[in-house]
PDB file of N, CA and C in Angstrom:
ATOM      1  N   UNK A   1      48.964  22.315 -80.102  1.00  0.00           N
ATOM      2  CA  UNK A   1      48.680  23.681 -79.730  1.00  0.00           C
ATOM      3  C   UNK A   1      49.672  24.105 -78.654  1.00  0.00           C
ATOM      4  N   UNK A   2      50.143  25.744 -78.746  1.00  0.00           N
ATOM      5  CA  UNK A   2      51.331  25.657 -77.612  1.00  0.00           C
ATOM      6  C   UNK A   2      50.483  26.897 -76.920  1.00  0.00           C
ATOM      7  N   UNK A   3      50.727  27.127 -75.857  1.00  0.00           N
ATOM      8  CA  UNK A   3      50.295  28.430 -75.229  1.00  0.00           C
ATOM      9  C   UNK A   3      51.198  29.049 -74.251  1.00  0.00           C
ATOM     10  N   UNK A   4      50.939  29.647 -72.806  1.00  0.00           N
ATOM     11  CA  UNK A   4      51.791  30.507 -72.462  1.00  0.00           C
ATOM     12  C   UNK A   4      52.931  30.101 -71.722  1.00  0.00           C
ATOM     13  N   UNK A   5      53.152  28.506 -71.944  1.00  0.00           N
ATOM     14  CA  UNK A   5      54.012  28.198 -71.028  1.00  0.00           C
ATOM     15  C   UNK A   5      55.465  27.954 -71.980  1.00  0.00           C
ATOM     16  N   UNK A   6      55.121  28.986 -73.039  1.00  0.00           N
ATOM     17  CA  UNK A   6      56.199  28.786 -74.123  1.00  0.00           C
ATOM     18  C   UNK A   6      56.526  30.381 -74.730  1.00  0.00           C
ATOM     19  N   UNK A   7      57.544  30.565 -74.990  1.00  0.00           N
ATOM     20  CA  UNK A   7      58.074  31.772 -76.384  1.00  0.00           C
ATOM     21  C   UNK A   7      57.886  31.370 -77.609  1.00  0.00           C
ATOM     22  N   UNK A   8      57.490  32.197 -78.451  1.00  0.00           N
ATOM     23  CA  UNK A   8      56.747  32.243 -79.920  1.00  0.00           C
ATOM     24  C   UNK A   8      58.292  33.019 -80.190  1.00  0.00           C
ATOM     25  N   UNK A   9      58.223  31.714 -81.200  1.00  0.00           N
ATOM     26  CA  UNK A   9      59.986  32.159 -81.890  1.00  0.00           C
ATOM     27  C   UNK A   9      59.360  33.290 -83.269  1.00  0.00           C
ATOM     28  N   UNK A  10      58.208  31.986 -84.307  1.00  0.00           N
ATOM     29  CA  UNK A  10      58.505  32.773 -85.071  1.00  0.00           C
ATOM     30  C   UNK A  10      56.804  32.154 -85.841  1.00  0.00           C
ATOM     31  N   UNK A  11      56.410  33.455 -86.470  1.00  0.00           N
ATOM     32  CA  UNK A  11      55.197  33.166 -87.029  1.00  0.00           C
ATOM     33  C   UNK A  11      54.738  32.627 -88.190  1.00  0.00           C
ATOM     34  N   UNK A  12      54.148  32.271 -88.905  1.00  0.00           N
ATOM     35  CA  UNK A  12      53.383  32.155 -90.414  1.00  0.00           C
ATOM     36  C   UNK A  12      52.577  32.693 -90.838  1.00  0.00           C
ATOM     37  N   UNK A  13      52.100  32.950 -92.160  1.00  0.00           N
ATOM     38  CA  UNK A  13      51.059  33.474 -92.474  1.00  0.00           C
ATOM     39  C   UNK A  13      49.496  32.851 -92.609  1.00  0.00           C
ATOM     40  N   UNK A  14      50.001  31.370 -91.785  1.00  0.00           N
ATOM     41  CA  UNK A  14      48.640  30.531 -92.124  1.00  0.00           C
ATOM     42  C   UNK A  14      48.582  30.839 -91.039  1.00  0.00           C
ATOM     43  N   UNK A  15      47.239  30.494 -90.642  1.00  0.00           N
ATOM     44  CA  UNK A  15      46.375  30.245 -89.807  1.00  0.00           C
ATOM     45  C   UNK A  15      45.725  28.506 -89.784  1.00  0.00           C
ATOM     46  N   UNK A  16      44.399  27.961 -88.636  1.00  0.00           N
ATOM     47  CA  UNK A  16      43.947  27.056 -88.721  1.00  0.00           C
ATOM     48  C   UNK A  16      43.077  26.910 -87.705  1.00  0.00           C
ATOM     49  N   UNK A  17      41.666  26.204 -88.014  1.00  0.00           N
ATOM     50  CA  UNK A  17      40.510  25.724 -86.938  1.00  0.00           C
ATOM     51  C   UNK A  17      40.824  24.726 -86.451  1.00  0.00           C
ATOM     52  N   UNK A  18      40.580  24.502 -85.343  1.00  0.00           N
ATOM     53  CA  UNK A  18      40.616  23.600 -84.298  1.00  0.00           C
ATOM     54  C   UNK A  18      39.099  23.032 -83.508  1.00  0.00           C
ATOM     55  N   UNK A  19      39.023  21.755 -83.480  1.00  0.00           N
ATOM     56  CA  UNK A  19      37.534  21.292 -83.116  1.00  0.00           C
ATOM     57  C   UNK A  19      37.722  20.377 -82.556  1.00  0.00           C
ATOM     58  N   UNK A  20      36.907  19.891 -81.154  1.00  0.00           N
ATOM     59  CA  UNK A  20      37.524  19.022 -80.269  1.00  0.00           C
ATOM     60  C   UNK A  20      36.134  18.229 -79.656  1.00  0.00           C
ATOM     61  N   UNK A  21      36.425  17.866 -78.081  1.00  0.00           N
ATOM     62  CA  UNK A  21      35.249  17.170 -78.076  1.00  0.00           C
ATOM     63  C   UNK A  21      33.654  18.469 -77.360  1.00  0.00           C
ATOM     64  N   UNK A  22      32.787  17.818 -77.007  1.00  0.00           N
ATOM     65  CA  UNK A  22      31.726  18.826 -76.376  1.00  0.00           C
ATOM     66  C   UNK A  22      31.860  20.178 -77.650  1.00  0.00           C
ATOM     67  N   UNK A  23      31.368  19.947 -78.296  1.00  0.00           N
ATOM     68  CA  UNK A  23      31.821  21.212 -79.621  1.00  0.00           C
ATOM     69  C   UNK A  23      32.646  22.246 -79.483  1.00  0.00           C
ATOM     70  N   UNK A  24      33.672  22.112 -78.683  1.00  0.00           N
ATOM     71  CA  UNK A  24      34.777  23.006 -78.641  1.00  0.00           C
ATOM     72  C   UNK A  24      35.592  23.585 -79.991  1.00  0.00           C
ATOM     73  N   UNK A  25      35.798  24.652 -80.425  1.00  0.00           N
ATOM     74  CA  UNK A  25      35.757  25.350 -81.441  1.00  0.00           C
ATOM     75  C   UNK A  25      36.812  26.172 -81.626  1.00  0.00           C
ATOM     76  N   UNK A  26      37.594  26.754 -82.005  1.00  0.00           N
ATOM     77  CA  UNK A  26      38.302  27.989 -82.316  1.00  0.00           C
ATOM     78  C   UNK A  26      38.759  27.940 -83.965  1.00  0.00           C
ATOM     79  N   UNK A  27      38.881  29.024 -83.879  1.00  0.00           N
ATOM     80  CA  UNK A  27      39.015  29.452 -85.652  1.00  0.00           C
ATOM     81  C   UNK A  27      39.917  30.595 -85.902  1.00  0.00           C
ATOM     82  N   UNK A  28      40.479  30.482 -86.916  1.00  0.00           N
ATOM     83  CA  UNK A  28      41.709  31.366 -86.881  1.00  0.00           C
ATOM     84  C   UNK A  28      43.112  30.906 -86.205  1.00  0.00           C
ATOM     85  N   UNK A  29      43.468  30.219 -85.305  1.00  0.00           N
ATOM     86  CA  UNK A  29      44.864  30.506 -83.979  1.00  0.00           C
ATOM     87  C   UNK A  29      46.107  30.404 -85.230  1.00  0.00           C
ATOM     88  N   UNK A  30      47.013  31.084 -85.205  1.00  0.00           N
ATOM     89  CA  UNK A  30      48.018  31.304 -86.238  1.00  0.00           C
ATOM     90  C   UNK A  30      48.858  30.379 -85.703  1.00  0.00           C
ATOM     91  N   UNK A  31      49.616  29.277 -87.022  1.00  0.00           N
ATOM     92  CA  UNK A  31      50.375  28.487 -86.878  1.00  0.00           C
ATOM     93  C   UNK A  31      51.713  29.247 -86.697  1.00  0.00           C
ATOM     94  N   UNK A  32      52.496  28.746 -85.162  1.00  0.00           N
ATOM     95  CA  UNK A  32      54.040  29.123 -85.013  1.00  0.00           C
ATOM     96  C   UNK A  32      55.306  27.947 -84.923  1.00  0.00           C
ATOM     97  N   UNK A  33      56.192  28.637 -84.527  1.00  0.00           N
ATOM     98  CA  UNK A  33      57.317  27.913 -83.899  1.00  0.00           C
ATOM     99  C   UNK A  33      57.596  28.337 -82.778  1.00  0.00           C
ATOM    100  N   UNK A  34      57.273  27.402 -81.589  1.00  0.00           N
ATOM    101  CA  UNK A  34      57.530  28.235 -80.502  1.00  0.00           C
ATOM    102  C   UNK A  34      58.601  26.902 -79.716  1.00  0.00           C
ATOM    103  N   UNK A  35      59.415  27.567 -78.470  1.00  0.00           N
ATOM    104  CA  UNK A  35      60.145  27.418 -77.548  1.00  0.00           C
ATOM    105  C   UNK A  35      59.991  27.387 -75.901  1.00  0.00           C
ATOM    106  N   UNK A  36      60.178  25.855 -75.452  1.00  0.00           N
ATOM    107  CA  UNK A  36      60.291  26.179 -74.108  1.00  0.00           C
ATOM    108  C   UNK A  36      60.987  25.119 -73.616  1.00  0.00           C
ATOM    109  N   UNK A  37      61.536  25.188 -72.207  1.00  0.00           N
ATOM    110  CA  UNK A  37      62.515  24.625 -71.200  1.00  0.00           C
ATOM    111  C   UNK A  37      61.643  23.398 -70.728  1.00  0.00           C
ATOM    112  N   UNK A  38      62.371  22.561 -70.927  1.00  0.00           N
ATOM    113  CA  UNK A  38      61.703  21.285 -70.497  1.00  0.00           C
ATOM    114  C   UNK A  38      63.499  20.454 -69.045  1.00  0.00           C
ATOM    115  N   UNK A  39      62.501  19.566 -68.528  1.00  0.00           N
ATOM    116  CA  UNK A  39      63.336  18.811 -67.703  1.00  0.00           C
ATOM    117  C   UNK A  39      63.164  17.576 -68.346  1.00  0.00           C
ATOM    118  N   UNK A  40      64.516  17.007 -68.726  1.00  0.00           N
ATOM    119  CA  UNK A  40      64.878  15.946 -69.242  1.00  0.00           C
ATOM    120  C   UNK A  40      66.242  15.237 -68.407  1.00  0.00           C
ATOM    121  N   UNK A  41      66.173  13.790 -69.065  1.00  0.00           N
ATOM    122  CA  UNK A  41      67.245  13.218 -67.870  1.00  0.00           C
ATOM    123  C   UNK A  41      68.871  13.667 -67.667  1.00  0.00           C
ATOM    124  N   UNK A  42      68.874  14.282 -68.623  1.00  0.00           N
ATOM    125  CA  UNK A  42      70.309  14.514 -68.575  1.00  0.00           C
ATOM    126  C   UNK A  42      70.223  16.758 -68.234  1.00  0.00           C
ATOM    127  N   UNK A  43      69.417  17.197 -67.761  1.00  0.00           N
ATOM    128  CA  UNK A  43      69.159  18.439 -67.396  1.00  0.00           C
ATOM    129  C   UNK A  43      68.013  19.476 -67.913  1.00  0.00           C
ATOM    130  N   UNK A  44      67.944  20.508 -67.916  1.00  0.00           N
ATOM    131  CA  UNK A  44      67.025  21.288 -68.435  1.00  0.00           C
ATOM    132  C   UNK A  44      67.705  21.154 -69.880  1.00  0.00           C
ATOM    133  N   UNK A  45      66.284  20.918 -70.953  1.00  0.00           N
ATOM    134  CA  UNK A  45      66.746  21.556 -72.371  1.00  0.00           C
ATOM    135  C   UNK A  45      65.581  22.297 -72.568  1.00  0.00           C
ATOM    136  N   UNK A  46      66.333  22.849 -74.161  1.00  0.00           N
ATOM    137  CA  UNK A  46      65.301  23.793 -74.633  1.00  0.00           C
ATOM    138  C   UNK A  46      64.630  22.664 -75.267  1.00  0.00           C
ATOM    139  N   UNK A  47      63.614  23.058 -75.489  1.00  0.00           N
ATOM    140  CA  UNK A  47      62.743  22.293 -76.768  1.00  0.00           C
ATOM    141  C   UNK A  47      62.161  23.558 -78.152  1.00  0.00           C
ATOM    142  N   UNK A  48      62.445  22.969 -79.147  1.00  0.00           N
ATOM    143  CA  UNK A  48      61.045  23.435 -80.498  1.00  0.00           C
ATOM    144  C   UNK A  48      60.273  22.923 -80.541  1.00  0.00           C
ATOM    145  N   UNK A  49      59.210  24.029 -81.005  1.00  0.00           N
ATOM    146  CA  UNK A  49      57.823  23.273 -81.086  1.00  0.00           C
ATOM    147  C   UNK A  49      57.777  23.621 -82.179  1.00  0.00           C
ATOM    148  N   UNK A  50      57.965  23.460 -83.284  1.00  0.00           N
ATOM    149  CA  UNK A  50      57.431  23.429 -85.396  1.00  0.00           C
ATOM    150  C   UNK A  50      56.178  23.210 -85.395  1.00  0.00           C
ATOM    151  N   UNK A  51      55.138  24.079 -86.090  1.00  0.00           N
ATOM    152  CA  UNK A  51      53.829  24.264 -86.354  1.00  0.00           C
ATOM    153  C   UNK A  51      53.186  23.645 -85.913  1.00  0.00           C
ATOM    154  N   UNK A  52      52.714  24.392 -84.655  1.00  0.00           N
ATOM    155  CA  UNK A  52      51.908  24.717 -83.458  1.00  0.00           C
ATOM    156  C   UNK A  52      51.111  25.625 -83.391  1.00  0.00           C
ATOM    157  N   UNK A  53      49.485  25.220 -83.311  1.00  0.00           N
ATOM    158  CA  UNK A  53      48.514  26.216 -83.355  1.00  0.00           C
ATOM    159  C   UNK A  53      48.624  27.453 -81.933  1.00  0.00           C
ATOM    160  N   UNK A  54      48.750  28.595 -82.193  1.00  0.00           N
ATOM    161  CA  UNK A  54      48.823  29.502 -80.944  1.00  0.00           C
ATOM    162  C   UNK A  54      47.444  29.543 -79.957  1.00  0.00           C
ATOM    163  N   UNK A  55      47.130  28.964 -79.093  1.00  0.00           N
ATOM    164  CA  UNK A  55      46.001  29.818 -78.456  1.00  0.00           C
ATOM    165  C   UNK A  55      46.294  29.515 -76.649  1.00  0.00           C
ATOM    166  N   UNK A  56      46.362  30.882 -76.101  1.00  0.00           N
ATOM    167  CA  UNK A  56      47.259  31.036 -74.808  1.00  0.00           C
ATOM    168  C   UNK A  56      45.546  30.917 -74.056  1.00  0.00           C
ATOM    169  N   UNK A  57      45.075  30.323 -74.201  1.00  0.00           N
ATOM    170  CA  UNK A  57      43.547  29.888 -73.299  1.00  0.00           C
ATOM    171  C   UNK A  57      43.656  28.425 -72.939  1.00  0.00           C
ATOM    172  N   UNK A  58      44.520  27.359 -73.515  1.00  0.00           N
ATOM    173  CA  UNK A  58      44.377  26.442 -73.382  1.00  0.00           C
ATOM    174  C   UNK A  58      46.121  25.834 -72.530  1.00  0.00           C
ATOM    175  N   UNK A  59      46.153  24.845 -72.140  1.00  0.00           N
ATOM    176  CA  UNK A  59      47.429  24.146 -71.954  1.00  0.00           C
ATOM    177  C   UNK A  59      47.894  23.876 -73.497  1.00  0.00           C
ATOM    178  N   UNK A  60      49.287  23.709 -73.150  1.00  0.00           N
ATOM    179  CA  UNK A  60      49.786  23.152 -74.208  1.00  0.00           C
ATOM    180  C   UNK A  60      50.075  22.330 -74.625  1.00  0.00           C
ATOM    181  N   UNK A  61      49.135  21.723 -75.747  1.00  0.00           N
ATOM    182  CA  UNK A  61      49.002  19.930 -76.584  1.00  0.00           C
ATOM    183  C   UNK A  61      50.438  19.758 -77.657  1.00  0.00           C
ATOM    184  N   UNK A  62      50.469  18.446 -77.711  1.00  0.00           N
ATOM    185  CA  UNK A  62      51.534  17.773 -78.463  1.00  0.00           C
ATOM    186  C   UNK A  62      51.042  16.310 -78.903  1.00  0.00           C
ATOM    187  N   UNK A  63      51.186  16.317 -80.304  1.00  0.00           N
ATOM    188  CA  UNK A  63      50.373  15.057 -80.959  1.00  0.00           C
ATOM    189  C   UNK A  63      51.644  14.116 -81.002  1.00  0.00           C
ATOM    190  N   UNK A  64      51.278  12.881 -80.400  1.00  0.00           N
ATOM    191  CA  UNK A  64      52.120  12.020 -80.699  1.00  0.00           C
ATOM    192  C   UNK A  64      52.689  11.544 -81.819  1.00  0.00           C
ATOM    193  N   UNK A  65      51.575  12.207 -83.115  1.00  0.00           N
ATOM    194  CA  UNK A  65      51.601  11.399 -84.548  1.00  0.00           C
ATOM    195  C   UNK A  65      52.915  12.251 -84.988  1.00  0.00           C
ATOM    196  N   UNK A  66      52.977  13.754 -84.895  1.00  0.00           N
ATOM    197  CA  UNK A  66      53.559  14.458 -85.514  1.00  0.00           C
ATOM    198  C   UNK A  66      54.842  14.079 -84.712  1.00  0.00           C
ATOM    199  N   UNK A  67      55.289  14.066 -83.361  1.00  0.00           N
ATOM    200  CA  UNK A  67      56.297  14.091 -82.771  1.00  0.00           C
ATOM    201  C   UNK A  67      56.992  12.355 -83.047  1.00  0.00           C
ATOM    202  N   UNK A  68      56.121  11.644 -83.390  1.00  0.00           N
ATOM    203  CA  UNK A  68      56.847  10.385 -84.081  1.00  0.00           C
ATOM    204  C   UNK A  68      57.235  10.114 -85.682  1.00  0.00           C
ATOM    205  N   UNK A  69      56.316  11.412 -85.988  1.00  0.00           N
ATOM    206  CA  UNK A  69      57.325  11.493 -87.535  1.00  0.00           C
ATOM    207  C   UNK A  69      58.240  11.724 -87.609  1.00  0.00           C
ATOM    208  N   UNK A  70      59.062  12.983 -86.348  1.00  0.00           N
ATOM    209  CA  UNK A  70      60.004  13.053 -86.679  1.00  0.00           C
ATOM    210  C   UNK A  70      60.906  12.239 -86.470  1.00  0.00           C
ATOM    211  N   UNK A  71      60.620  10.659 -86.009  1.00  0.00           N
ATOM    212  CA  UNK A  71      61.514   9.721 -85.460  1.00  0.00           C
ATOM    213  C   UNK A  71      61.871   9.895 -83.805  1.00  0.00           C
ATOM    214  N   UNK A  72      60.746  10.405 -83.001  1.00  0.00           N
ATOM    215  CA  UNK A  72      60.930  10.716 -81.614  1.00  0.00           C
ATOM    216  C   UNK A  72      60.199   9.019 -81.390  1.00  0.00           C
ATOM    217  N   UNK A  73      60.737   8.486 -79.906  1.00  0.00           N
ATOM    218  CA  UNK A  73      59.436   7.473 -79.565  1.00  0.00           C
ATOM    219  C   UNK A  73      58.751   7.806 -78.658  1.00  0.00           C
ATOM    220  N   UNK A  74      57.126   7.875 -78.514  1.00  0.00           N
ATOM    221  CA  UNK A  74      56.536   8.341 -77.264  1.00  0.00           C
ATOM    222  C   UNK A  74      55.510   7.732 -76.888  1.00  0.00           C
ATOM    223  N   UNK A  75      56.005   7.150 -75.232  1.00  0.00           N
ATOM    224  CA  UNK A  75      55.053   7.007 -74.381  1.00  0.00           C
ATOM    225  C   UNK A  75      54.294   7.452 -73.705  1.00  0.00           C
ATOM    226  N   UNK A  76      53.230   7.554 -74.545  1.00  0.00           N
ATOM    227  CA  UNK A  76      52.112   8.506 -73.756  1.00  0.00           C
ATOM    228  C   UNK A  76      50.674   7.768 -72.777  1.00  0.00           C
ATOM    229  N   UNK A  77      50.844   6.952 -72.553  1.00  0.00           N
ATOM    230  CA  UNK A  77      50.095   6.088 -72.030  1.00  0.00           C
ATOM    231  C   UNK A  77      50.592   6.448 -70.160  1.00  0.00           C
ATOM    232  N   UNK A  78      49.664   5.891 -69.569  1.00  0.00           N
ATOM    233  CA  UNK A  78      49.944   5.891 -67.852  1.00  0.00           C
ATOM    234  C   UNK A  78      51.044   4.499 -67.539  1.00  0.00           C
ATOM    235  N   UNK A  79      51.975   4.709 -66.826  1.00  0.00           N
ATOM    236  CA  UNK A  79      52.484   4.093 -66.051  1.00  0.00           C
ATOM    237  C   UNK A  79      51.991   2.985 -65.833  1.00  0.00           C
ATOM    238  N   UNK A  80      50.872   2.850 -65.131  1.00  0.00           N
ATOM    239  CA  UNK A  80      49.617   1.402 -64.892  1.00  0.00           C
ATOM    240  C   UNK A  80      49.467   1.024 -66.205  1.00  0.00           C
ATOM    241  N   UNK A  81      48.879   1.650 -66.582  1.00  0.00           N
ATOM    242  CA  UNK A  81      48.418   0.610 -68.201  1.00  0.00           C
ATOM    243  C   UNK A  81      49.936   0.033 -68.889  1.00  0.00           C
ATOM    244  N   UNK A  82      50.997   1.133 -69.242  1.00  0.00           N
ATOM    245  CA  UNK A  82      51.808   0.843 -70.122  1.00  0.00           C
ATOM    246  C   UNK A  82      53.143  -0.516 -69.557  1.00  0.00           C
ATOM    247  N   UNK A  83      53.308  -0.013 -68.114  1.00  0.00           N
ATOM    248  CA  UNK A  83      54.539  -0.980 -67.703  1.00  0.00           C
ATOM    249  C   UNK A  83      55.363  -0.321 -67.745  1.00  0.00           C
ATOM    250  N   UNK A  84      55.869   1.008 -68.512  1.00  0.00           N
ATOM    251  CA  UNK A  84      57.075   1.927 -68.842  1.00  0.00           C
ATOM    252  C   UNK A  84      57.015   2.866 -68.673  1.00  0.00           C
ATOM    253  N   UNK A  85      57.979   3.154 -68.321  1.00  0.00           N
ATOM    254  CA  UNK A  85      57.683   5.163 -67.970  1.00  0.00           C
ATOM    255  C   UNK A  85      57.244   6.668 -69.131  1.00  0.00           C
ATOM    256  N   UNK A  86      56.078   6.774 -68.682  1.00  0.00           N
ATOM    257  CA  UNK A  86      55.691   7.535 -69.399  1.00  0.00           C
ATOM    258  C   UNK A  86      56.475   8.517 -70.264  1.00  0.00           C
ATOM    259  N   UNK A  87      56.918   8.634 -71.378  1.00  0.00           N
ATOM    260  CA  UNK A  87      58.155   9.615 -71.668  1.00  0.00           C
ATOM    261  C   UNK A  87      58.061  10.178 -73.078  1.00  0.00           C
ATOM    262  N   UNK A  88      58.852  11.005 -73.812  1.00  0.00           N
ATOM    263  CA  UNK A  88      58.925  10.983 -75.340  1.00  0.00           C
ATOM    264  C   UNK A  88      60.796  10.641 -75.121  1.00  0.00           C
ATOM    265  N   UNK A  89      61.385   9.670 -75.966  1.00  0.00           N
ATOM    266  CA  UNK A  89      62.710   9.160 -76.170  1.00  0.00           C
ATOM    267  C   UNK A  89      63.057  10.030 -77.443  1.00  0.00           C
ATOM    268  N   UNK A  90      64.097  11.185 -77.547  1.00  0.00           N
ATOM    269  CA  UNK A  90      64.239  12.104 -78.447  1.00  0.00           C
ATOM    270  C   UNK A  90      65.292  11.390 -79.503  1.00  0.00           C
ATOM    271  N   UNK A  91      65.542  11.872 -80.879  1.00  0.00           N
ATOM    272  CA  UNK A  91      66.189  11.018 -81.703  1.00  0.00           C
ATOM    273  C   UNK A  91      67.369  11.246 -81.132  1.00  0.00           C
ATOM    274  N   UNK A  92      68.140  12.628 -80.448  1.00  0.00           N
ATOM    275  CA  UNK A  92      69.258  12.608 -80.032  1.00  0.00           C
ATOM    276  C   UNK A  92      70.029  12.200 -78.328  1.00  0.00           C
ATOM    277  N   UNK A  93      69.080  11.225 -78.407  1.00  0.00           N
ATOM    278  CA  UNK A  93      69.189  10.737 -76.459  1.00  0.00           C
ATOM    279  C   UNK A  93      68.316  11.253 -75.519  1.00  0.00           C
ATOM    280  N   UNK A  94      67.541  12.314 -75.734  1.00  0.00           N
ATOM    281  CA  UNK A  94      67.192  12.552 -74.425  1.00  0.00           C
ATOM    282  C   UNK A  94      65.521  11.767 -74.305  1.00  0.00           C
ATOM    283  N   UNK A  95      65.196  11.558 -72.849  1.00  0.00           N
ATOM    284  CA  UNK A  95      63.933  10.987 -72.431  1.00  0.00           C
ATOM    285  C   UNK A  95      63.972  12.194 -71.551  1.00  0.00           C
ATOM    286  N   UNK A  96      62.406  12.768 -71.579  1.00  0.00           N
ATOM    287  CA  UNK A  96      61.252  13.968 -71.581  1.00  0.00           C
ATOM    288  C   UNK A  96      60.262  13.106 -70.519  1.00  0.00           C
ATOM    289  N   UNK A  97      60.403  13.330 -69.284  1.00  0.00           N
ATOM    290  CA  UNK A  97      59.187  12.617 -68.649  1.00  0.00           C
ATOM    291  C   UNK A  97      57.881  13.382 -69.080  1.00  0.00           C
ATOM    292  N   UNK A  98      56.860  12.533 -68.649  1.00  0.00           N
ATOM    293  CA  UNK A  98      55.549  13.192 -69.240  1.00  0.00           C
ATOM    294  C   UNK A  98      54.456  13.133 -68.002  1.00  0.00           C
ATOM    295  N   UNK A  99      53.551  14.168 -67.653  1.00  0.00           N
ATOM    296  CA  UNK A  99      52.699  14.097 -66.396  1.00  0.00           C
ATOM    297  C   UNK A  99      51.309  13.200 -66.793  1.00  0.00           C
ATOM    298  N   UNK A 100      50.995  12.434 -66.160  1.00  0.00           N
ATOM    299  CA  UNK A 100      49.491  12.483 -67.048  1.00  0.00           C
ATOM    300  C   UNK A 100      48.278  13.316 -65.673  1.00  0.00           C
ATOM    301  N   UNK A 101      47.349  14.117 -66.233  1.00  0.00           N
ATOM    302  CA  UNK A 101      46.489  15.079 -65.929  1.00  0.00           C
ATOM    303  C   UNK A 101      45.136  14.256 -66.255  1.00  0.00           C
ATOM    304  N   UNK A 102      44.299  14.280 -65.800  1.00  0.00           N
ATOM    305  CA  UNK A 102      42.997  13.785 -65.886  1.00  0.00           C
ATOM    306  C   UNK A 102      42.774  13.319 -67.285  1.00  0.00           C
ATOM    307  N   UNK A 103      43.430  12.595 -66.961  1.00  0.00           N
ATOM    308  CA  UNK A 103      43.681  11.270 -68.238  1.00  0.00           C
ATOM    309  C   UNK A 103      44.457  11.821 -69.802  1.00  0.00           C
ATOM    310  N   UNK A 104      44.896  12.702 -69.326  1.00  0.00           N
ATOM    311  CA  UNK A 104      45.829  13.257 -71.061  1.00  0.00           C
ATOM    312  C   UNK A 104      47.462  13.163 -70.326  1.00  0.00           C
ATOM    313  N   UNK A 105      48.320  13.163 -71.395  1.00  0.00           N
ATOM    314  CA  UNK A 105      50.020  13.464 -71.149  1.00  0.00           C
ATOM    315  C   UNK A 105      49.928  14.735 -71.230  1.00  0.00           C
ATOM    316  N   UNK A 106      51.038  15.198 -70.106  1.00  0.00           N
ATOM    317  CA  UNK A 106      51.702  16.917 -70.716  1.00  0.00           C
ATOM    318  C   UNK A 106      53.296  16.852 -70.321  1.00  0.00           C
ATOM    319  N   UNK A 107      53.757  17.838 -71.007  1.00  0.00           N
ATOM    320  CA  UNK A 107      55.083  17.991 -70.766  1.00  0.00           C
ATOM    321  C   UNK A 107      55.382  19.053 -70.292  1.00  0.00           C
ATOM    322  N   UNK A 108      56.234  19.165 -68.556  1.00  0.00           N
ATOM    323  CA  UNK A 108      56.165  20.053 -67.973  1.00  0.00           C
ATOM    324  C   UNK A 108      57.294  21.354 -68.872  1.00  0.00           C
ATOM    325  N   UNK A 109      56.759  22.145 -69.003  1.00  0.00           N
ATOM    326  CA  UNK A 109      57.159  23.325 -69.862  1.00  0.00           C
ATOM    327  C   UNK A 109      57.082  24.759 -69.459  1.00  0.00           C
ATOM    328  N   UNK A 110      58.376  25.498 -69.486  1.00  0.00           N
ATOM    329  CA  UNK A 110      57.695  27.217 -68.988  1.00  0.00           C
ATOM    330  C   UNK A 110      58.818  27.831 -70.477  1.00  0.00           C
ATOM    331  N   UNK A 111      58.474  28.955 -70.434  1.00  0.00           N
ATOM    332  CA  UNK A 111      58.991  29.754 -71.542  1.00  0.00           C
ATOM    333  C   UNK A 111      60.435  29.846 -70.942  1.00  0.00           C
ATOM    334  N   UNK A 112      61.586  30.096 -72.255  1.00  0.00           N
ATOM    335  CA  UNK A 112      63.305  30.119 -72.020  1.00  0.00           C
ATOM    336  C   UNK A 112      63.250  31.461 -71.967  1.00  0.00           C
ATOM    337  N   UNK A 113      64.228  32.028 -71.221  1.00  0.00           N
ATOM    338  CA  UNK A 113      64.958  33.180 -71.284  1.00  0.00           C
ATOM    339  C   UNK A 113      66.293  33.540 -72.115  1.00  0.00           C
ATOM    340  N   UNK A 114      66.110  34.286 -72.412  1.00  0.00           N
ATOM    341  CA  UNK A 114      66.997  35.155 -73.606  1.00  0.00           C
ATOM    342  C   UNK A 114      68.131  34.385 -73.399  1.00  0.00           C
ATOM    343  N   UNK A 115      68.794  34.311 -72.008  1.00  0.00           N
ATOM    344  CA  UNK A 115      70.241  33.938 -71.918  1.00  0.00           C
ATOM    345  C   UNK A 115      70.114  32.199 -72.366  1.00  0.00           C
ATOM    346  N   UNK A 116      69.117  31.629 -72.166  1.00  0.00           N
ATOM    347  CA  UNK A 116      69.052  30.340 -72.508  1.00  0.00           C
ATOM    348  C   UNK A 116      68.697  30.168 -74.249  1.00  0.00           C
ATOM    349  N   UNK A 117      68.167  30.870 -75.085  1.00  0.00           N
ATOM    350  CA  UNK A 117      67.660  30.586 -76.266  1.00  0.00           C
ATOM    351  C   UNK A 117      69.292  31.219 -76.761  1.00  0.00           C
ATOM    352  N   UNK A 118      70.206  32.031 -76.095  1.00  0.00           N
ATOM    353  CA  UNK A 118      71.218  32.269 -76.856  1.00  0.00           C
ATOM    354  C   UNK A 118      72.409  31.280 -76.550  1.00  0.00           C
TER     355      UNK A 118
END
């Protein structure tokens, strides 16, 4: 799921429900492609996000399953438990540190500006 800490490149015509824990619910959030600036080791990059449920109420989630299909590796585990630094290792070099928040990963993210997406 991406929300406001990103630009919505581009939309679909699907949609999709989402159901989580404590019966948390939403229905409808339209699948996008959205964009945002991440700090990685070698400087700020942009990142894509490829079909990503929209809903700007929540932080913005990233499934490890999908981001290792594409051949990314990610450590999403804590520091303490894992031994390694929490990170996603991108297929083209870059390592993405990752925060962990009351026990989930996030990736610090704000929306790109025009001069950066061009």
């Amino acid at each position: 799921m991406v929300s406001s800490d990103v630009r919505v490149i581009a939309r679909t015509d699907r949609v999709v429900d989402v159901t989580g824990i404590d019966k948390y619910q939403v229905v409808d959030l339209p699948i996008v492609t959205a964009g945002g600036v991440t700090k990685s080791r070698r400087g700020e990059i942009l990142v894509i996000l490829d079909q990503y449920a929209l809903d700007t109420n929540v932080k913005t989630i990233h499934s490890s399953l999908q981001l290792e299909a594409f051949k990314n590796k990610v450590i999403d585990r804590s520091i303490r438990a894992a031994g390694d630094l929490q990170c996603i290792h991108t297929v083209d070099g870059c390592a993405i540190s990752l925060n962990i928040r009351n026990g989930l990963p996030y990736m610090q993210l704000r929306p790109y500006t025009e001069t950066e997406w061009e």
